[in-house]
Protein backbone atom coordinates (compact mmCIF):
# COMPACT_ATOMS: atom_id res chain seq x y z
CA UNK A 1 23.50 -30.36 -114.96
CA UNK A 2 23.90 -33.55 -113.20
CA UNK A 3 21.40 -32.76 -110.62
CA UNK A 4 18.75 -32.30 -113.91
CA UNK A 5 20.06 -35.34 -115.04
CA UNK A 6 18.79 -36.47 -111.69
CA UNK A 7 15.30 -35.18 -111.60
CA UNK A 8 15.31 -36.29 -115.62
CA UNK A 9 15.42 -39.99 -114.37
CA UNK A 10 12.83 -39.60 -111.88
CA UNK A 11 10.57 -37.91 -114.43
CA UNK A 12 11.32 -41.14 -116.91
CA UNK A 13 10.90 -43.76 -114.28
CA UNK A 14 7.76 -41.97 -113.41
CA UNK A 15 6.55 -42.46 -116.91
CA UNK A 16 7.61 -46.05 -116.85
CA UNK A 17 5.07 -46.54 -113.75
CA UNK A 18 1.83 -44.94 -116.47
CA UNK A 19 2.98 -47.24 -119.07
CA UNK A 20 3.58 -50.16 -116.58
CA UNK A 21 0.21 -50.03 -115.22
CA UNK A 22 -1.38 -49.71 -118.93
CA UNK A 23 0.88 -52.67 -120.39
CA UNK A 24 -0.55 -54.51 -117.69
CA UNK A 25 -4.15 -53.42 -118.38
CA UNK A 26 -3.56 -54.03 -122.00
CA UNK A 27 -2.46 -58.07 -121.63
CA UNK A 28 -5.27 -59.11 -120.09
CA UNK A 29 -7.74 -57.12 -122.08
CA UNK A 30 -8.74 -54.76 -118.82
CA UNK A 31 -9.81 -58.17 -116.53
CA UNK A 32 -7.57 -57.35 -113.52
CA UNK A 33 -8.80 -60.46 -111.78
CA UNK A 34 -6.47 -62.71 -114.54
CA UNK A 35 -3.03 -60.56 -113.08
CA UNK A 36 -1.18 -62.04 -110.31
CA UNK A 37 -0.47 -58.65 -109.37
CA UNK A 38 -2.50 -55.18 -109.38
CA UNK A 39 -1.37 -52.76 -112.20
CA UNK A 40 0.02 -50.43 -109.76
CA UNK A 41 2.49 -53.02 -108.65
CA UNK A 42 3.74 -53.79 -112.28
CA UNK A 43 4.10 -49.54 -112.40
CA UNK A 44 5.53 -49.64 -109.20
CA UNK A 45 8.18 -52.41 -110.62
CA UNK A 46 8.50 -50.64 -113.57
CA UNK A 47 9.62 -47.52 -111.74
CA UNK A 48 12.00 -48.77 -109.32
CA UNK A 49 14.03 -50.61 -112.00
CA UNK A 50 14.33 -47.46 -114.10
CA UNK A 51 15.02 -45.00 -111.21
CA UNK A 52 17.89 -47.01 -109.61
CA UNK A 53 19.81 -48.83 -112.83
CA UNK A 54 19.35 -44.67 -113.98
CA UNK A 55 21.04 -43.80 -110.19
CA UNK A 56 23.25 -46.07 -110.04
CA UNK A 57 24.70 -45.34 -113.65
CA UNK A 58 24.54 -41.57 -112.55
CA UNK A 59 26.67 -41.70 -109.13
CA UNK A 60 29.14 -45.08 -109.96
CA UNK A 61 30.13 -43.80 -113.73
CA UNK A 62 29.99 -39.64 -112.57
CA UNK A 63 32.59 -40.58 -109.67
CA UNK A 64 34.53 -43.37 -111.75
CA UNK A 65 34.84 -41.31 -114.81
CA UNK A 66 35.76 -38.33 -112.73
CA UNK A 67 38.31 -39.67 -110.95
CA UNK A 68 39.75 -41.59 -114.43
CA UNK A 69 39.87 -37.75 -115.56
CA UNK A 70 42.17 -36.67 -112.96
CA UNK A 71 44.40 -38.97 -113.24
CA UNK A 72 44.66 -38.77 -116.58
CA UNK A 73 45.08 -34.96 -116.39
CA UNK A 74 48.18 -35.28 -113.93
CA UNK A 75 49.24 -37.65 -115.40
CA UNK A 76 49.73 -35.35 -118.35
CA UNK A 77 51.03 -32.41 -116.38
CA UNK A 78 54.00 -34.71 -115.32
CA UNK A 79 54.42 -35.99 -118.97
CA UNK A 80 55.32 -32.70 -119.86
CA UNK A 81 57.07 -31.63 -116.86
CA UNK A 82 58.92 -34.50 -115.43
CA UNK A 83 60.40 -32.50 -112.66
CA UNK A 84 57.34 -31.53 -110.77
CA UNK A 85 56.57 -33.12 -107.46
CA UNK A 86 53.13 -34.48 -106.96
CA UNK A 87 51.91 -31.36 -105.18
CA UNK A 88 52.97 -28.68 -108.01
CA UNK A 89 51.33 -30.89 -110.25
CA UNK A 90 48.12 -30.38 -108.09
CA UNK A 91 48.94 -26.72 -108.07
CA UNK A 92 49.06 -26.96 -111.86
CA UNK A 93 45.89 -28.80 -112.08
CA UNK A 94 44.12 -26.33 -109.69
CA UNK A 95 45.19 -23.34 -112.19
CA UNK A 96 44.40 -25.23 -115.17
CA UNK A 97 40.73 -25.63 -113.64
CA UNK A 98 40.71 -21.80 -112.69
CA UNK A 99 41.15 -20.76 -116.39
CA UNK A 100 38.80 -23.08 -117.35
CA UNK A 101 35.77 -22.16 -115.46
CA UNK A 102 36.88 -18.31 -116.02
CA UNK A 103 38.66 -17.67 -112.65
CA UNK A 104 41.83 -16.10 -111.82
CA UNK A 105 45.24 -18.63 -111.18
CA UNK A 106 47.87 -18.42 -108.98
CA UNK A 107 49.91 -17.95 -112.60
CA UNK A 108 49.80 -18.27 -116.25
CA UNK A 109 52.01 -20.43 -118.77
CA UNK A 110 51.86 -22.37 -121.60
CA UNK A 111 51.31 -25.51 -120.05
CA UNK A 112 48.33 -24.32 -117.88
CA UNK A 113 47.09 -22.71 -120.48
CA UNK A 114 46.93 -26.31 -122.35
CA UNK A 115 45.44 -28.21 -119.62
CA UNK A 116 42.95 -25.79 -119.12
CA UNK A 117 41.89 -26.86 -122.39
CA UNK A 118 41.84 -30.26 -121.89
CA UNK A 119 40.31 -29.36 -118.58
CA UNK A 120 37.13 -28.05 -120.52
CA UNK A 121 37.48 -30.74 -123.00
CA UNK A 122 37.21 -33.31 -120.40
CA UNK A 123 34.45 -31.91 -118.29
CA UNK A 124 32.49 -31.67 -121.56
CA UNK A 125 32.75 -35.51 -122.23
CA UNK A 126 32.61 -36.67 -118.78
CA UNK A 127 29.45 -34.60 -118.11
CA UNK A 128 27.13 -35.70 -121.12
CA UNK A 129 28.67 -38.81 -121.35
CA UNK A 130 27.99 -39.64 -118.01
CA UNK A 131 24.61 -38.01 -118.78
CA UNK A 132 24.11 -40.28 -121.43
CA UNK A 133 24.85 -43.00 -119.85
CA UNK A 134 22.60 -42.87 -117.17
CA UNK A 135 19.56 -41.95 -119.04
CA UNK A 136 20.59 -44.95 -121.61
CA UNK A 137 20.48 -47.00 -118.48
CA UNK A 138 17.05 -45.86 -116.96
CA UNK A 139 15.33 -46.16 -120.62
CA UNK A 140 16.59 -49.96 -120.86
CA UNK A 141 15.58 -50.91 -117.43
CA UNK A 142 12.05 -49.51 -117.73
CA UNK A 143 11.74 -51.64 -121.56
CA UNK A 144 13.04 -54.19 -119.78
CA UNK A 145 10.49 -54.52 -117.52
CA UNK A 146 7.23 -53.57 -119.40
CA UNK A 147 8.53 -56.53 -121.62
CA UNK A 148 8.63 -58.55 -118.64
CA UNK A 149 4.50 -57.89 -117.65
CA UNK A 150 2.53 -60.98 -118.25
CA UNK A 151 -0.42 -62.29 -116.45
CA UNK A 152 1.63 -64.43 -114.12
CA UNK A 153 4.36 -62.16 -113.50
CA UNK A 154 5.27 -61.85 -109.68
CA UNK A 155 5.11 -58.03 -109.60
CA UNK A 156 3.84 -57.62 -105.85
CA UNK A 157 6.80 -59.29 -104.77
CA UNK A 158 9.59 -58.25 -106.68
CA UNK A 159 8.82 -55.11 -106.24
CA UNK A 160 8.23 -55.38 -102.49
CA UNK A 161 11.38 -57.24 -102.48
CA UNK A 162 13.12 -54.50 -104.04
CA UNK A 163 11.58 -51.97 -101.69
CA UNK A 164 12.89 -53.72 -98.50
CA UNK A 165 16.18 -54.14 -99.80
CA UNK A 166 16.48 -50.09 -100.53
CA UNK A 167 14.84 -49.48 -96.81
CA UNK A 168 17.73 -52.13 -95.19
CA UNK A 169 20.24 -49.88 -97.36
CA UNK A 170 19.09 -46.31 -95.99
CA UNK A 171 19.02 -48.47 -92.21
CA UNK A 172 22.55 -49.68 -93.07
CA UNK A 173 23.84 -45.90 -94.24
CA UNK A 174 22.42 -44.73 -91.06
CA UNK A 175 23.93 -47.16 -89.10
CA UNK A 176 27.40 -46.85 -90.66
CA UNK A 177 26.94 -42.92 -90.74
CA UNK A 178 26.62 -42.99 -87.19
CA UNK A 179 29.56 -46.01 -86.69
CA UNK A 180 32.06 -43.59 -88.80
CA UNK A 181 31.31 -40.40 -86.71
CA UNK A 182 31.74 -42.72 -83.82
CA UNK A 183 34.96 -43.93 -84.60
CA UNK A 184 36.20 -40.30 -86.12
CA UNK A 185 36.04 -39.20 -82.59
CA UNK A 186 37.48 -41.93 -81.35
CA UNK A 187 41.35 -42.13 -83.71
CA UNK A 188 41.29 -38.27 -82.95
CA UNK A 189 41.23 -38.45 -79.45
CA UNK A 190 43.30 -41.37 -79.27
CA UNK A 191 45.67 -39.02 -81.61
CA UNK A 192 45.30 -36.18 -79.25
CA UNK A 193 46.15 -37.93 -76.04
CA UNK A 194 49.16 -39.60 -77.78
CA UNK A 195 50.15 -35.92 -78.55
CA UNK A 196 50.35 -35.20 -75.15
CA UNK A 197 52.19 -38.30 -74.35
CA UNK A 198 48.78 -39.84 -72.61
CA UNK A 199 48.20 -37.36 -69.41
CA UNK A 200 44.54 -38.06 -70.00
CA UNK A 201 44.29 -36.08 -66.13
CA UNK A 202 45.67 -32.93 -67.25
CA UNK A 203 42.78 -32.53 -69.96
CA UNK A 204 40.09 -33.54 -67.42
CA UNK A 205 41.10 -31.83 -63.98
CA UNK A 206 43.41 -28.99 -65.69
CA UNK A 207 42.00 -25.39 -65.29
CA UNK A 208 43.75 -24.15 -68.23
CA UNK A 209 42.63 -23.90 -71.59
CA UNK A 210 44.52 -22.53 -74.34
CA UNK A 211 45.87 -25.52 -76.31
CA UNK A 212 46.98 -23.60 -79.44
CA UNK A 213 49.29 -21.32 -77.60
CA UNK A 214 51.44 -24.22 -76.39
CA UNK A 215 52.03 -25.72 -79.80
CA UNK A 216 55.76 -26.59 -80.59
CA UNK A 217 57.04 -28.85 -83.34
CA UNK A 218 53.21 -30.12 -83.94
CA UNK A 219 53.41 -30.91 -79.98
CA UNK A 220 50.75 -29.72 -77.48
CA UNK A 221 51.77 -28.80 -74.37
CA UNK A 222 49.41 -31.07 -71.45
CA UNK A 223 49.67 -27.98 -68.97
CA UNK A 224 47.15 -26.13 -71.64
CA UNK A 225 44.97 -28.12 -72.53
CA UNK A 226 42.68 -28.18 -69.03
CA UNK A 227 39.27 -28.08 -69.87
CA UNK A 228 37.72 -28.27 -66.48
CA UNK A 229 36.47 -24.31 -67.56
CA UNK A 230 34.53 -25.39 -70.53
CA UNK A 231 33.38 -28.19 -68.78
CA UNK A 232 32.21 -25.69 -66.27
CA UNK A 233 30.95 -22.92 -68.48
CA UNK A 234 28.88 -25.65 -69.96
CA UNK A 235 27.62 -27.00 -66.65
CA UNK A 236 26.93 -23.21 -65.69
CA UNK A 237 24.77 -22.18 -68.97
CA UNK A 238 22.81 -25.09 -68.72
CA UNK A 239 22.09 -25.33 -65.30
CA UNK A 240 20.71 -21.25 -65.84
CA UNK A 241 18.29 -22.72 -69.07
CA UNK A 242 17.06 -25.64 -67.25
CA UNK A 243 15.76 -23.33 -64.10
CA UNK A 244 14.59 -20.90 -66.64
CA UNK A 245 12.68 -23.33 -69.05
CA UNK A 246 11.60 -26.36 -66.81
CA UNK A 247 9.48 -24.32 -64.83
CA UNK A 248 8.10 -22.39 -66.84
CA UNK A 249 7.33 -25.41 -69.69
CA UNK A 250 6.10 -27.85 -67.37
CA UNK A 251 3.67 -25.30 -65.97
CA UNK A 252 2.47 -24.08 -69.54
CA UNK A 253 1.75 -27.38 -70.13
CA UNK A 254 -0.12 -28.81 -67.18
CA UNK A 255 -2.35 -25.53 -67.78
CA UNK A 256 -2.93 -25.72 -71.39
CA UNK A 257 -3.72 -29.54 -70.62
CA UNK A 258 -5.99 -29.47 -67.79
CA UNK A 259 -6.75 -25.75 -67.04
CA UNK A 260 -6.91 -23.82 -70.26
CA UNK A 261 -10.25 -23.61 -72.44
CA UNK A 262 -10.62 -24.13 -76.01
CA UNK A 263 -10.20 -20.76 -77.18
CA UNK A 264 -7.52 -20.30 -74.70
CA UNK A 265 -5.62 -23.39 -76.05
CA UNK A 266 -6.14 -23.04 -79.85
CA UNK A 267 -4.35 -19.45 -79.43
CA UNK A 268 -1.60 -19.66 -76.82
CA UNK A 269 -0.20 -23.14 -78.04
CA UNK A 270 0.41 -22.31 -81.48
CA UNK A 271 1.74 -18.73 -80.00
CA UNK A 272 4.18 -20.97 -77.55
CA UNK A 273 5.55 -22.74 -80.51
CA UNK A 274 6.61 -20.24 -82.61
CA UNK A 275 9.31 -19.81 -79.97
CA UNK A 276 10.43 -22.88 -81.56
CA UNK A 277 11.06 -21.41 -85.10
CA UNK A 278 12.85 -18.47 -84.37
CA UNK A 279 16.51 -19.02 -85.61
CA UNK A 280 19.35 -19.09 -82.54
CA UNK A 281 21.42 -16.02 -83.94
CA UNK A 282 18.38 -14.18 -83.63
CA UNK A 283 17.97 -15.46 -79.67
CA UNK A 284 21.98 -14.50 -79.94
CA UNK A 285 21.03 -11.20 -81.02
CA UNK A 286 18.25 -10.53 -78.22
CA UNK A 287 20.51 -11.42 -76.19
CA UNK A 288 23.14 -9.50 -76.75
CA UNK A 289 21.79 -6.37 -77.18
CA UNK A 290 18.59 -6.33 -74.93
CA UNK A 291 19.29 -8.33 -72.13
CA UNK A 292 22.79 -8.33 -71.27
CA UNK A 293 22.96 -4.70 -71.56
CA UNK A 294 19.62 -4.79 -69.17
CA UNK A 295 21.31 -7.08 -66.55
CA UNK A 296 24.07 -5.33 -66.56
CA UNK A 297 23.15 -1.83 -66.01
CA UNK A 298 20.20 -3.52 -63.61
CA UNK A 299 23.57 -4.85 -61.42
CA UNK A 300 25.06 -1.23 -61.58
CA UNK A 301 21.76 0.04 -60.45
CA UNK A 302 22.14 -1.94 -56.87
CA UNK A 303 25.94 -1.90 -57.01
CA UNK A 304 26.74 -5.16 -58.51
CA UNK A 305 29.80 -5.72 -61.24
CA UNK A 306 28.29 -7.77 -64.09
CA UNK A 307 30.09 -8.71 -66.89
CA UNK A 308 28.77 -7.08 -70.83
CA UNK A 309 29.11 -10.95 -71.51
CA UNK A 310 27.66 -13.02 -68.88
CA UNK A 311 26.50 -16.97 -68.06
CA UNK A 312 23.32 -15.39 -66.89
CA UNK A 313 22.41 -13.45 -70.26
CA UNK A 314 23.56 -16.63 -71.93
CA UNK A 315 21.32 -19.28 -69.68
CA UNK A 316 18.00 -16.79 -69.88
CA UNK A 317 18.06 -16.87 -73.51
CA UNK A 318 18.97 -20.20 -73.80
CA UNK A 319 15.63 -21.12 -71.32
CA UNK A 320 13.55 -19.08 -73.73
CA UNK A 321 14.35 -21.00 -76.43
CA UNK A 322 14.08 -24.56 -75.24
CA UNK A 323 10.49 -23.63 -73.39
CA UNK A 324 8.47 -24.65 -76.78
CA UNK A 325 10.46 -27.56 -76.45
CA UNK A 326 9.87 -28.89 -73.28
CA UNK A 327 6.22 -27.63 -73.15
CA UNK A 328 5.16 -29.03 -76.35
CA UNK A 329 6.30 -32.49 -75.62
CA UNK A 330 5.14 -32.27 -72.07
CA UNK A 331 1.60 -31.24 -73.11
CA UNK A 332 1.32 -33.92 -75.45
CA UNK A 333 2.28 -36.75 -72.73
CA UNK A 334 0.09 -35.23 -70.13
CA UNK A 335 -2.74 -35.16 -72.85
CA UNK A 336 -2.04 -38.99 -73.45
CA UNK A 337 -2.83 -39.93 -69.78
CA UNK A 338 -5.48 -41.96 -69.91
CA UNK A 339 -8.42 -40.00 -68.79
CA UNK A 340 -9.24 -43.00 -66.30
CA UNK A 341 -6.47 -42.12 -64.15
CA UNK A 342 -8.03 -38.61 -63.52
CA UNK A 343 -11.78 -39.87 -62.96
CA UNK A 344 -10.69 -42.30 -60.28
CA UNK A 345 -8.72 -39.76 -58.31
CA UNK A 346 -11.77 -37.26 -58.73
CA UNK A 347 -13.82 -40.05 -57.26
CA UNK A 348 -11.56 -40.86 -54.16
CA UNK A 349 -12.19 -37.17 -53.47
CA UNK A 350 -9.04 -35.57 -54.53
CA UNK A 351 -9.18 -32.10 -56.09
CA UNK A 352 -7.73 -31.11 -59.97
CA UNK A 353 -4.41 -30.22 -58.32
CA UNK A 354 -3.78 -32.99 -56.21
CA UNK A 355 -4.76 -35.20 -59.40
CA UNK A 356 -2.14 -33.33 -61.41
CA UNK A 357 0.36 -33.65 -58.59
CA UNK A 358 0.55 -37.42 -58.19
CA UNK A 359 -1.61 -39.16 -60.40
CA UNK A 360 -1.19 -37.62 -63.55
CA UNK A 361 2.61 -35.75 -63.79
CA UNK A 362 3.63 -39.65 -62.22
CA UNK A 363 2.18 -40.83 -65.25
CA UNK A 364 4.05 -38.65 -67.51
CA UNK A 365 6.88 -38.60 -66.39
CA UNK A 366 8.51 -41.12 -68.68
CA UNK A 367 7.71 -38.29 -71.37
CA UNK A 368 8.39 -35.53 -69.16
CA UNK A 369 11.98 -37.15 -68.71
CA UNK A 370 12.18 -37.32 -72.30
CA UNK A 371 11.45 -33.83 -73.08
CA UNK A 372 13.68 -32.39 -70.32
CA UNK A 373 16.39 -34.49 -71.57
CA UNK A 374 15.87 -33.13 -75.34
CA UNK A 375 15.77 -29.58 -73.79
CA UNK A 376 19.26 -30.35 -71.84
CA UNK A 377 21.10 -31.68 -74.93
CA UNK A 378 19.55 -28.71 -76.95
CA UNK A 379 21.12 -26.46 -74.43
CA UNK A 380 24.33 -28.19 -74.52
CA UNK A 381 24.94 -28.15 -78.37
CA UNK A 382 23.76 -24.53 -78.16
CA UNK A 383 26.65 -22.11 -79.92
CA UNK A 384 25.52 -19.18 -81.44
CA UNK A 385 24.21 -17.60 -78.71
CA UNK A 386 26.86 -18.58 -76.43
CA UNK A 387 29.40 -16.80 -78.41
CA UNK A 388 27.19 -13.37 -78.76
CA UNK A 389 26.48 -13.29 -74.91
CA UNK A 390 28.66 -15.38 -72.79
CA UNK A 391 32.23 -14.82 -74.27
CA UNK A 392 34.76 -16.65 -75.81
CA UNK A 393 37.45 -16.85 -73.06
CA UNK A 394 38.06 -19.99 -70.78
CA UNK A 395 37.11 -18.55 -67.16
CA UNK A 396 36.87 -20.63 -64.53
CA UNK A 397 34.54 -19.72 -62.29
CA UNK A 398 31.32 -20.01 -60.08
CA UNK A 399 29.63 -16.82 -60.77
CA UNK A 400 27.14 -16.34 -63.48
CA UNK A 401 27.31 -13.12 -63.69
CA UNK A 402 30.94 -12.84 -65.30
CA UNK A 403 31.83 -14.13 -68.66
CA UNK A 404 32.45 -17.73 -69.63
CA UNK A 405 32.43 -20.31 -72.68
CA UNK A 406 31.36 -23.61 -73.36
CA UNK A 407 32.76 -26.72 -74.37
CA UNK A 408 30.85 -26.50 -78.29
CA UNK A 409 32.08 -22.45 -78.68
CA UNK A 410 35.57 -23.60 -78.31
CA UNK A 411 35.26 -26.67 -81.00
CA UNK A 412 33.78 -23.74 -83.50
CA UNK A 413 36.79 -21.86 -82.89
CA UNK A 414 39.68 -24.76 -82.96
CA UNK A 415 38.17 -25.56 -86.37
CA UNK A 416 37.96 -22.47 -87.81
CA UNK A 417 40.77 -21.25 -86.45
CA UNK A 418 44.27 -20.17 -88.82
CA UNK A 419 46.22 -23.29 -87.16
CA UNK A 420 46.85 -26.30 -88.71
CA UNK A 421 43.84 -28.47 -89.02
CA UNK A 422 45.90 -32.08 -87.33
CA UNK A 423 46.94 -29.83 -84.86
CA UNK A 424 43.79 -28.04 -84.03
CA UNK A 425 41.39 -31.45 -84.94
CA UNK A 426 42.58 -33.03 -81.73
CA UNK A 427 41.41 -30.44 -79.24
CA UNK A 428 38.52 -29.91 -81.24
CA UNK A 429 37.30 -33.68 -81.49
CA UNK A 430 37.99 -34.69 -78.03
CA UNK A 431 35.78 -32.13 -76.29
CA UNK A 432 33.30 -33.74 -78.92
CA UNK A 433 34.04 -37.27 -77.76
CA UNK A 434 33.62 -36.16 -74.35
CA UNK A 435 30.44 -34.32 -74.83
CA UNK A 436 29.12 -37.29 -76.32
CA UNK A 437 30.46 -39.81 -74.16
CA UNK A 438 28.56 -37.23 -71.60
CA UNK A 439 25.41 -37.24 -73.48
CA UNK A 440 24.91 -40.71 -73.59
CA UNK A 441 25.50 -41.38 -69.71
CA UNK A 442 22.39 -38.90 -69.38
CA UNK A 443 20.28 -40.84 -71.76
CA UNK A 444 21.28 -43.88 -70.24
CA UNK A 445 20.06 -42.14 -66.80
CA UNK A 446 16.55 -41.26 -68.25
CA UNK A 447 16.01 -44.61 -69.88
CA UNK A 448 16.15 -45.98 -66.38
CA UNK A 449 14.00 -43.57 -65.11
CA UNK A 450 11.63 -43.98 -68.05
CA UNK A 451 11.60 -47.84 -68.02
CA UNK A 452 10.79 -47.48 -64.15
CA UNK A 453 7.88 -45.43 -64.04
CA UNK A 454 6.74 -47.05 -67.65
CA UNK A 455 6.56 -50.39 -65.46
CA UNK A 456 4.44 -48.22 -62.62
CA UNK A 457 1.81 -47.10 -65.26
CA UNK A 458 1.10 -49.32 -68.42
């Protein structure tokens, strides 16, 4: 209902922005040379004002109101049973809500039986109310301003104003968005490391990994929590995708660029891309049942022991799926080489390949970089199909062809695990911080690379 209420206020504040433009019209008799500002700007202003005092209304009074609800409700729960503890009166309120939306409760008495009335009472009010309040608020805003409309009335830049103020907000949101996930990882792997009494070594250079077996009294035990094997498996996977998709990209793309005809092109790079949209469980799937069973029984073939969950499976399928990647982006910087840089090499004598080879792949490389370094990240926040064909279990070990897991697979796993979420969080949110702390020394690395050949080339 709320979400209607929503879309209600964006329908009203989009009438406000017909009847703003016409009120404007409609003052000066249809000369648009006696406004300050163009009708659509006093629409424009007409609209913003409605849609956010409506918004604003909508979220601050729905969240206020509420939360005023809730207390009130357990507040009542303890009025009539004094001896509860502040969790049974949860419990209570949880029940109450149950029989009031029609569900089943943990159990049935008189007094949930009355709070699930008030429950439904409550949620009645608070929803139209807050409905009504919000739509009240959006109708008196958008009067407010078509009152406002005169001939001298500074629409252009109030509402300009008001439309750099909302794009600082969404810059500020994404800023603290990225400051609070930032910092999240941070207290949790401070939190972890205090749990095991700050032998930072033992989670970096430790080969074993099973830090939910070792849990006593809330306390993790440093000896299990080595994650030099996910740190491995990772490496391992990776590694396999890069050799299967940098090759094979970067090649697709210097042909489509420079080799391939029209027809060729206008086919094969919309077929390459659709690689791009096919969803990772599906990749899981292929790999899974196609190819690992294909390596494997290839291996038997020759006399080689492969694993029915393997890094190589894993890494092939992984390279598959970051090729539209990689070649995309690569064809369009190789495209964007000024054409310049190809006619004077073909006039110092130099063939098409020796052009490609170090005049125009030099040139792109700042891109190339780029997309190789979106393909490695891809690869490295890969799960699904890491969990369908390499395994779940923390092997340490060189050879691809046995099982292993990654660094992301286990953080799935800690989280939705049956253990305690403090317990499990810490595990879980340090290989994050350390995969991110790991990410950004590699864009870091390409940046330099980028800014040095960007200096070579503009």
């Amino acid at each position: 209902m709320l979400i209607l209420t929503f879309f209600a206020i964006l329908a009203l504040a989009l009438a406000f922005f017909f009847l703003g433009r016409r009120r404007a019209l409609a003052v000066v008799q249809g000369e648009v040379r006696q406004l300050h500002s163009r009708p659509n700007f006093h629409g424009a202003l007409a609209l913003l004002v409605s849609a956010i005092a409506g918004i604003i209304v909508l979220v601050v009074v729905g969240l206020l109101w509420g939360a005023w609800v809730e207390s009130a409700l357990t507040s009542s729960i303890l009025d009539a049973q004094p001896e509860l503890s502040p969790i049974e009166a949860e419990l209570v309120l949880s029940d109450a809500r149950a029989l009031a939306s029609g569900g089943i409760a943990s159990r049935t008495d008189a007094l949930r039986e009355d709070i699930a009335q008030q429950v439904s009472a409550a949620e009645r009010l608070h929803q139209w109310g807050t409905i009504a309040l919000s739509v009240v608020a959006a109708v008196s805003a958008g009067i407010w301003a078509l009152g406002k409309i005169a001939p001298d009335w500074r629409a252009r830049n109030r509402s300009e104003t008001i439309i750099g103020r909302i794009l600082m907000l969404t810059a500020v949101i994404a800023i603290l968005t990225t400051v609070g996930i930032v910092m999240s990882l941070i207290f949790e792997t401070i939190n972890f490391f205090n749990n095991i009494d700050w032998q930072v070594h033992k989670f970096l250079f430790g080969t074993t990994w099973s830090p939910l077996s070792g849990v006593q009294a809330g306390k993790l035990d440093p000896d299990k929590v080595g994650a030099i094997p996910l740190f491995a498996g990772t490496l391992m996977i990776t590694v396999i995708a890069m050799l299967v998709a940098v090759p094979i990209g970067l090649l697709s793309a210097i042909y489509l660029s420079d080799f391939a005809g029209p027809k060729v092109r206008a086919w094969a790079k919309p077929m390459l891309e659709l690689l791009a949209g096919i969803p990772t469980v599906v990749y899981g799937f292929f790999a899974a049942i196609t190819l690992a069973p294909f390596i494997r029984n290839s291996g038997e073939a020759i006399g080689l022991t492969i694993a029915s969950e393997s890094a190589l499976a894993a890494g092939i399928v992984m390279g598959i799926m970051i090729i539209p990647f990689i070649s995309s982006l690569s064809d369009d910087v190789i495209n964007a080489v000024p054409q310049s840089l190809r006619d004077g090499s073909y006039g110092l004598g130099a063939t098409k390949a020796e052009t490609i080879r170090q005049v125009v792949l030099p040139a792109a490389l700042p891109g190339i970089v780029s997309a190789v370094l979106l393909g490695i990240s891809r690869a490295v926040g890969e799960t699904m199909i890491v969990v369908m064909a390499a395994g779940q279990g923390a092997n340490l070990t060189a050879n691809p062809l046995e099982a292993v897991t990654t660094v992301t697979v286990q953080i799935v796993m800690l989280i939705t695990g049956d253990t305690e979420a403090s317990t499990a969080a810490g595990p879980a949110f340090t290989l994050g911080f350390t995969l991110f702390c790991v990410t950004l020394l590699m864009n870091i690395a390409a940046q330099r690379v980028v800014r040095k050949y960007r200096e070579l080339y503009d």
